[in-house]
PDB file of N, CA and C in Angstrom:
ATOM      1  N   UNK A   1      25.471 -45.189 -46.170  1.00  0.00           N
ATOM      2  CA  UNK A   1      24.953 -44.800 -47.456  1.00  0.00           C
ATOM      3  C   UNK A   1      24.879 -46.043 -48.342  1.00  0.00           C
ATOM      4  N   UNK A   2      23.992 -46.057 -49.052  1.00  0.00           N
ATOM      5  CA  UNK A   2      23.993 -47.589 -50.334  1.00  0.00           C
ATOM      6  C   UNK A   2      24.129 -46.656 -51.625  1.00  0.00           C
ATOM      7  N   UNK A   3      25.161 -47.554 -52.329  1.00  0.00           N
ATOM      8  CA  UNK A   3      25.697 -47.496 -53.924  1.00  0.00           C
ATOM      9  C   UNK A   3      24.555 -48.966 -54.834  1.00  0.00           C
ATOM     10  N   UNK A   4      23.835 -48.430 -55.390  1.00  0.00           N
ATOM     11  CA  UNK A   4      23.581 -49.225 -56.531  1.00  0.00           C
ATOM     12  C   UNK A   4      24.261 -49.012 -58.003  1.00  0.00           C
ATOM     13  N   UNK A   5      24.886 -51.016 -57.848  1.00  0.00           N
ATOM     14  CA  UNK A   5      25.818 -50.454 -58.933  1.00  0.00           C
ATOM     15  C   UNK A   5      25.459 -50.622 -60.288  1.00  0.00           C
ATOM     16  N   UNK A   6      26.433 -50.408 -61.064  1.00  0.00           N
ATOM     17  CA  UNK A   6      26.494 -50.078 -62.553  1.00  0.00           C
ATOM     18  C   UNK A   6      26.611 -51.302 -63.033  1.00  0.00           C
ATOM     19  N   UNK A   7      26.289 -51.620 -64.745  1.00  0.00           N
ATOM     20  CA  UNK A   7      26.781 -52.686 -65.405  1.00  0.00           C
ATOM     21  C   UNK A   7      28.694 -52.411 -65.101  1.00  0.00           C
ATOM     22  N   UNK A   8      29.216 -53.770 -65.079  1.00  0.00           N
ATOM     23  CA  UNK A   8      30.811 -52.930 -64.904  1.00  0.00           C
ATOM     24  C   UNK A   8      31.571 -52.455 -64.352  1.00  0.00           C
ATOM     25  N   UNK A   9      30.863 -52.011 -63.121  1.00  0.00           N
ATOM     26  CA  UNK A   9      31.876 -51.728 -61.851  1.00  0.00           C
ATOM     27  C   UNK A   9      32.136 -52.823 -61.100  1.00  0.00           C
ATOM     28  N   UNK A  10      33.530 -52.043 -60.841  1.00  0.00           N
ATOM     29  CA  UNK A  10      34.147 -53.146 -59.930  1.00  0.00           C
ATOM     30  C   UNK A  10      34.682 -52.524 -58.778  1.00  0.00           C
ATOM     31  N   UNK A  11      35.224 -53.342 -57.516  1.00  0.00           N
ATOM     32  CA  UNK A  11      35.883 -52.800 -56.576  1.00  0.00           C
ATOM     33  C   UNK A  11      36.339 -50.993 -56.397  1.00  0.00           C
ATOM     34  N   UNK A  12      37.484 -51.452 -57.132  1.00  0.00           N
ATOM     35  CA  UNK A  12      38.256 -50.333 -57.018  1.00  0.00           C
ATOM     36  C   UNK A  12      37.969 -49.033 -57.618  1.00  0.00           C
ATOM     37  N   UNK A  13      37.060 -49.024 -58.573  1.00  0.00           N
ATOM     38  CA  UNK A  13      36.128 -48.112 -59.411  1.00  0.00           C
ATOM     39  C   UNK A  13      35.333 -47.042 -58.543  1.00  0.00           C
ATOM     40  N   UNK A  14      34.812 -48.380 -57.768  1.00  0.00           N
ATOM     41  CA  UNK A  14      33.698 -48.109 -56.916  1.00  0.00           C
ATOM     42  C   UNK A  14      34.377 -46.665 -55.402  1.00  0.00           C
ATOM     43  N   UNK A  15      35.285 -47.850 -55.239  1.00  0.00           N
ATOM     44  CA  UNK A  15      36.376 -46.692 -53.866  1.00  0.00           C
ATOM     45  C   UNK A  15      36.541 -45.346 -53.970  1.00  0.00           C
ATOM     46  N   UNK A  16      36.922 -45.471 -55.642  1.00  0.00           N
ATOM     47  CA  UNK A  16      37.622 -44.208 -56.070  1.00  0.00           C
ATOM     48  C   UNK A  16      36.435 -43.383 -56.042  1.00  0.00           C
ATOM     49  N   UNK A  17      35.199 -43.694 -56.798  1.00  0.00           N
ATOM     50  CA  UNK A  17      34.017 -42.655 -56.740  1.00  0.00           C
ATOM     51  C   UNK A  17      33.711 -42.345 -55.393  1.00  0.00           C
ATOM     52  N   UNK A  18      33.460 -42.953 -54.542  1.00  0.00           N
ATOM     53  CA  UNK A  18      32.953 -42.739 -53.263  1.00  0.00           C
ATOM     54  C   UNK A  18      33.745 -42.003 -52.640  1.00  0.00           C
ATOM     55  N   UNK A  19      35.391 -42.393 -52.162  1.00  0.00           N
ATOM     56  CA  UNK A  19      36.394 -42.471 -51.350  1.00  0.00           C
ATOM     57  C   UNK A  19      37.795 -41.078 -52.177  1.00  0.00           C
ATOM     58  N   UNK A  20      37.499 -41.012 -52.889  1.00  0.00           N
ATOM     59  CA  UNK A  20      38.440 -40.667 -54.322  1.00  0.00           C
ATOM     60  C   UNK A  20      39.806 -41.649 -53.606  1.00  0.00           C
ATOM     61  N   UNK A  21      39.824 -42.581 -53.286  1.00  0.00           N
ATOM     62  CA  UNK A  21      40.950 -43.371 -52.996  1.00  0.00           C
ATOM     63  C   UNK A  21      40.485 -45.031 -53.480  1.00  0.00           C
ATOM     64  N   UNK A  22      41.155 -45.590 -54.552  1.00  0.00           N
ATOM     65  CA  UNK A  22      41.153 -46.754 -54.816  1.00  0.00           C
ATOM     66  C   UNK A  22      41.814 -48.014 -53.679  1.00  0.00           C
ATOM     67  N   UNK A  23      42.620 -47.634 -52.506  1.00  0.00           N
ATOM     68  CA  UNK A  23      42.863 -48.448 -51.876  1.00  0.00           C
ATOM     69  C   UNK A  23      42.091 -48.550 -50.765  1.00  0.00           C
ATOM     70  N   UNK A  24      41.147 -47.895 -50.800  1.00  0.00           N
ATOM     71  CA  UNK A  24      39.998 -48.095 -49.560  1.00  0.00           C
ATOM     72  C   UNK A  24      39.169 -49.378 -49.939  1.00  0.00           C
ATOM     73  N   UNK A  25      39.108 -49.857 -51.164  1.00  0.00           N
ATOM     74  CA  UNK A  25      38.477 -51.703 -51.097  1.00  0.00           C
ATOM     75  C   UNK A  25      38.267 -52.383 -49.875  1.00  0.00           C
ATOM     76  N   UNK A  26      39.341 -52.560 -49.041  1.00  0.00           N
ATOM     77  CA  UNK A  26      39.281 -53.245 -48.273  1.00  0.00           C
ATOM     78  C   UNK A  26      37.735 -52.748 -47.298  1.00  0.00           C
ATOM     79  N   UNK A  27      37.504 -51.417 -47.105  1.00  0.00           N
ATOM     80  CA  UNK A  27      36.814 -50.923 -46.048  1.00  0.00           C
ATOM     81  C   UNK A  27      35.322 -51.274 -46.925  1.00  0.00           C
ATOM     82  N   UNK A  28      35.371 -51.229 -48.557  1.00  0.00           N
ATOM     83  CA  UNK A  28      33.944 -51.578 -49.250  1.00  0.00           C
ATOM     84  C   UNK A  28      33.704 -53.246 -48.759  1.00  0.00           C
ATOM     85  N   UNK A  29      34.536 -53.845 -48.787  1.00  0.00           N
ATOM     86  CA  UNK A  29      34.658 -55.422 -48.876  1.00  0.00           C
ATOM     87  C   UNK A  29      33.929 -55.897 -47.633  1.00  0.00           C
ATOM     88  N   UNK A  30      34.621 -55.446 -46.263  1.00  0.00           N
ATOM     89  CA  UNK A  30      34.069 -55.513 -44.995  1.00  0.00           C
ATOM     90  C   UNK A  30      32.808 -55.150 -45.030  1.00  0.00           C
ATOM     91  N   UNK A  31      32.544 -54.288 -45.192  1.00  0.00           N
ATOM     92  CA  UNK A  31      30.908 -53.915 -45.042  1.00  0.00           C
ATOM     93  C   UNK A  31      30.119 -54.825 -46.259  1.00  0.00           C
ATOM     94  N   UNK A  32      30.718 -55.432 -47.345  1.00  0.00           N
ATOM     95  CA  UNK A  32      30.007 -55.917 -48.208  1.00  0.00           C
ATOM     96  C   UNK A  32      30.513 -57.873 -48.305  1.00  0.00           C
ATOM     97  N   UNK A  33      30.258 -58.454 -47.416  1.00  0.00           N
ATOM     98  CA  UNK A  33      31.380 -59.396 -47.522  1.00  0.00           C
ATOM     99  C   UNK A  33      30.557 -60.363 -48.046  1.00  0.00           C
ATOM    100  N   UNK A  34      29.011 -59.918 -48.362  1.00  0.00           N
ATOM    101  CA  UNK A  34      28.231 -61.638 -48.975  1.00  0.00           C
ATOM    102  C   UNK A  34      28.654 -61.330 -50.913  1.00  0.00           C
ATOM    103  N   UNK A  35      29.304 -60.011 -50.691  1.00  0.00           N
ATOM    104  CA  UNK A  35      29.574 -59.963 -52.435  1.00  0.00           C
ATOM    105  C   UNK A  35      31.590 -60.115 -52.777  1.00  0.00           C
ATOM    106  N   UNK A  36      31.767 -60.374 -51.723  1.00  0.00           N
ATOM    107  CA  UNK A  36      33.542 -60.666 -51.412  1.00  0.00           C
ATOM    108  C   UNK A  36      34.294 -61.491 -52.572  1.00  0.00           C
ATOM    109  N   UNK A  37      33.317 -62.056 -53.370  1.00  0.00           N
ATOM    110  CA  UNK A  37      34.193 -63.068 -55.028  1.00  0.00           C
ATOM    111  C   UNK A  37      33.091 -62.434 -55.786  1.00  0.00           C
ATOM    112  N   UNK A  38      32.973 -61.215 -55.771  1.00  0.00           N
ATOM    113  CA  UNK A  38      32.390 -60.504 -57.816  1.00  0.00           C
ATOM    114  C   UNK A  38      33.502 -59.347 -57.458  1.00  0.00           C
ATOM    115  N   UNK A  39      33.794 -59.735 -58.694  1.00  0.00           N
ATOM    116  CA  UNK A  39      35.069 -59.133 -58.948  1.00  0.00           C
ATOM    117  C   UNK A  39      34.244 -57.677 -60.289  1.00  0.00           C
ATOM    118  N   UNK A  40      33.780 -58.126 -61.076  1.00  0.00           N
ATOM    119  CA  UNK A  40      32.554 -56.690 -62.065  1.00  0.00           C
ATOM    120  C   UNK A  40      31.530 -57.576 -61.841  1.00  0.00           C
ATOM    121  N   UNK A  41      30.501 -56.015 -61.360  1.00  0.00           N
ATOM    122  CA  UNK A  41      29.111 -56.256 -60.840  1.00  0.00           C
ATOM    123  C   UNK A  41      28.294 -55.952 -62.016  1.00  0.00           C
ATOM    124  N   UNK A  42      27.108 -56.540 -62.085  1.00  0.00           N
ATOM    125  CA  UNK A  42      25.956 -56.428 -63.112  1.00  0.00           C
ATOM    126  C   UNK A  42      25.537 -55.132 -62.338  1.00  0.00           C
ATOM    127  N   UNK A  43      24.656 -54.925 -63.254  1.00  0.00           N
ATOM    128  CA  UNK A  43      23.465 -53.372 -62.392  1.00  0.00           C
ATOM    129  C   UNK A  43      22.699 -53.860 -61.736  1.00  0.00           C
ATOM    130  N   UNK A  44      22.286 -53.095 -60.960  1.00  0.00           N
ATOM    131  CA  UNK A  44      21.469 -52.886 -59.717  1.00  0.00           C
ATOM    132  C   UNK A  44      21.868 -53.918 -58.593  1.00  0.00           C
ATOM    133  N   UNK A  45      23.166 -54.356 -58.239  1.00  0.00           N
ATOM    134  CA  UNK A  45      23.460 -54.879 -56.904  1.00  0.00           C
ATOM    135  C   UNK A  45      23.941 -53.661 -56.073  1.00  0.00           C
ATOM    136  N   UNK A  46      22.907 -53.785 -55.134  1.00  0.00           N
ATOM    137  CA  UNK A  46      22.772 -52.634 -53.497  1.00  0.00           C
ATOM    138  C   UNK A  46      23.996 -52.786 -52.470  1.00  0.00           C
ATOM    139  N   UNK A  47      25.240 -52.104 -52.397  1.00  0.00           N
ATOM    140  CA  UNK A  47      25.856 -52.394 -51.758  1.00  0.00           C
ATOM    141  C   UNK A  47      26.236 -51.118 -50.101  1.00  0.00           C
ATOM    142  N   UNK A  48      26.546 -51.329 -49.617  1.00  0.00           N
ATOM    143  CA  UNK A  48      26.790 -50.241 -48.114  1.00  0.00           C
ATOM    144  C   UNK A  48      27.959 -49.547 -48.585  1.00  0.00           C
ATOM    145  N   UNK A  49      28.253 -48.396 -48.554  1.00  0.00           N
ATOM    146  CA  UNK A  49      29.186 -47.304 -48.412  1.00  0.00           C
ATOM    147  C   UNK A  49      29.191 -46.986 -47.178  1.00  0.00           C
ATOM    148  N   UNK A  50      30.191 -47.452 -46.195  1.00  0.00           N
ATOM    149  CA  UNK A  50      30.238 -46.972 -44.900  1.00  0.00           C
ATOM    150  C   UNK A  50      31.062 -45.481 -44.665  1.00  0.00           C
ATOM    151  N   UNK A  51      30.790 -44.799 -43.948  1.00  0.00           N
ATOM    152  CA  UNK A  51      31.255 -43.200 -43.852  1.00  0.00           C
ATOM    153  C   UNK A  51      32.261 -43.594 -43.319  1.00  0.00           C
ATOM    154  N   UNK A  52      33.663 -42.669 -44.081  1.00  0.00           N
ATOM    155  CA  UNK A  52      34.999 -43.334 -42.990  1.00  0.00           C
ATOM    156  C   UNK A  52      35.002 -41.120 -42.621  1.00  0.00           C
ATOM    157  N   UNK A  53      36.030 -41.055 -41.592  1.00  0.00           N
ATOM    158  CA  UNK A  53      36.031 -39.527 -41.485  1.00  0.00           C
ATOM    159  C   UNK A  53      37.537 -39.208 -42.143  1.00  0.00           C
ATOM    160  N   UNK A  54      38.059 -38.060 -42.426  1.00  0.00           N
ATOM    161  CA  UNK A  54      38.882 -37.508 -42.609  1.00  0.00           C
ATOM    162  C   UNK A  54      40.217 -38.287 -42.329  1.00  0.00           C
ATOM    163  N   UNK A  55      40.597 -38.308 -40.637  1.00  0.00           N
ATOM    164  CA  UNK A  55      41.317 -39.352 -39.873  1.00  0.00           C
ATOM    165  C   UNK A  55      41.387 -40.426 -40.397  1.00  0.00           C
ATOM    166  N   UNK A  56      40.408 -41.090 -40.604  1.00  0.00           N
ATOM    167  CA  UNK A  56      40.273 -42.938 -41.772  1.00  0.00           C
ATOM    168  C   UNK A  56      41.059 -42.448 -42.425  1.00  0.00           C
ATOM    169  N   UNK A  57      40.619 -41.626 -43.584  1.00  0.00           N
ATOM    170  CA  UNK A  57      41.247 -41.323 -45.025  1.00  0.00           C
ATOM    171  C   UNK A  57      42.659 -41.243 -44.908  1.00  0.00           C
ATOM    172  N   UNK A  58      43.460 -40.394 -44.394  1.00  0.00           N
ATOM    173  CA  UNK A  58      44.441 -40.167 -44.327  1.00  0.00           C
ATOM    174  C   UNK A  58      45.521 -41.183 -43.954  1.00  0.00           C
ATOM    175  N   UNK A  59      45.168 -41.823 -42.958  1.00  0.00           N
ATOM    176  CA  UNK A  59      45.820 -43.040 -42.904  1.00  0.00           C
ATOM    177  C   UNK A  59      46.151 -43.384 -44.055  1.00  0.00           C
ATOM    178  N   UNK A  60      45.484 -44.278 -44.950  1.00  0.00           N
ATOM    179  CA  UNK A  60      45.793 -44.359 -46.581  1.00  0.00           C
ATOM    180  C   UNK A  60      46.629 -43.765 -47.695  1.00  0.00           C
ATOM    181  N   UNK A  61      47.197 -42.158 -46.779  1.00  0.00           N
ATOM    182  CA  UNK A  61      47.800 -41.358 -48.345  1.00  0.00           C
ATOM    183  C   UNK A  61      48.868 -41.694 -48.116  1.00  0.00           C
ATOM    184  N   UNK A  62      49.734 -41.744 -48.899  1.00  0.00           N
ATOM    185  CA  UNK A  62      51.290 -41.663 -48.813  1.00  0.00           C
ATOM    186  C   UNK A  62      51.724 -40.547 -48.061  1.00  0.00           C
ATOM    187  N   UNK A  63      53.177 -40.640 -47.957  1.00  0.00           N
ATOM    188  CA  UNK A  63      53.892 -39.825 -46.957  1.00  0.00           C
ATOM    189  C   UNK A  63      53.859 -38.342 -47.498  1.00  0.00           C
ATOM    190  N   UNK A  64      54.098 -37.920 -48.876  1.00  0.00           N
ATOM    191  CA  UNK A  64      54.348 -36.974 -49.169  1.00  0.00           C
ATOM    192  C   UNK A  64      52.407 -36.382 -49.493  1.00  0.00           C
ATOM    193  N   UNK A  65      51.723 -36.913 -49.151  1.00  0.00           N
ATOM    194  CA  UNK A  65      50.073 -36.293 -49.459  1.00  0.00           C
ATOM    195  C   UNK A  65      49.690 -36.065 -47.798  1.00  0.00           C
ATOM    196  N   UNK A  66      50.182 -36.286 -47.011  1.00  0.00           N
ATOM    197  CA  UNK A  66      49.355 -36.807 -45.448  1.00  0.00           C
ATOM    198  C   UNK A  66      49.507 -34.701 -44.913  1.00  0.00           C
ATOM    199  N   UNK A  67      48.305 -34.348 -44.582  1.00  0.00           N
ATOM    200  CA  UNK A  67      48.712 -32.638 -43.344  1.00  0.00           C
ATOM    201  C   UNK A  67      48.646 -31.741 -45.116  1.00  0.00           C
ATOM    202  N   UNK A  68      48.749 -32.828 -45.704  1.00  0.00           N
ATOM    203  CA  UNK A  68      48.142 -31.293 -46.945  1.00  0.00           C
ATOM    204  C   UNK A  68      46.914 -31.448 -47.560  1.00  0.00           C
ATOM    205  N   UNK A  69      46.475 -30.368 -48.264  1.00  0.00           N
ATOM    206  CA  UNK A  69      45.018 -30.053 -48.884  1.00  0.00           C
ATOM    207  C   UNK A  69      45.360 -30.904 -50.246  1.00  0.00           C
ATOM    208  N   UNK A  70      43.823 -31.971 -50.339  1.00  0.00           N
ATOM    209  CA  UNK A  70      43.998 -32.411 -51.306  1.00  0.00           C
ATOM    210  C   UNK A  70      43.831 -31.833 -52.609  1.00  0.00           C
TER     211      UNK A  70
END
């Protein structure tokens, strides 16, 4: 999927909308690595949202969120 972004977004902004998880960056970064030092993006830079599944996600929650409904 491609995110065109906003005046103002940044990284972790970005995760959370897509991902509702701010520590998924790392997985935006990889797929986006010619934009790896903008830290807040101007508008209209086209970036990849790669599909992670369920399994991805979870990895990421803490102990007490992991086998429950978010």
């Amino acid at each position: 999927m491609l995110y065109t972004t906003k005046q103002g977004d940044t990284w972790d902004k970005i995760a959370y909308e897509q991902y509702n998880n701010e520590e998924l960056i790392k997985t935006l970064l990889t797929a986006n690595p010619q934009y790896i030092d903008i830290a807040v993006f101007d508008y209209g830079v086209v970036l990849e949202i790669p599909t992670i599944s369920k399994t991805d996600d979870e990895i990421f929650l803490p102990p007490w969120r992991k086998n429950n409904e978010l």
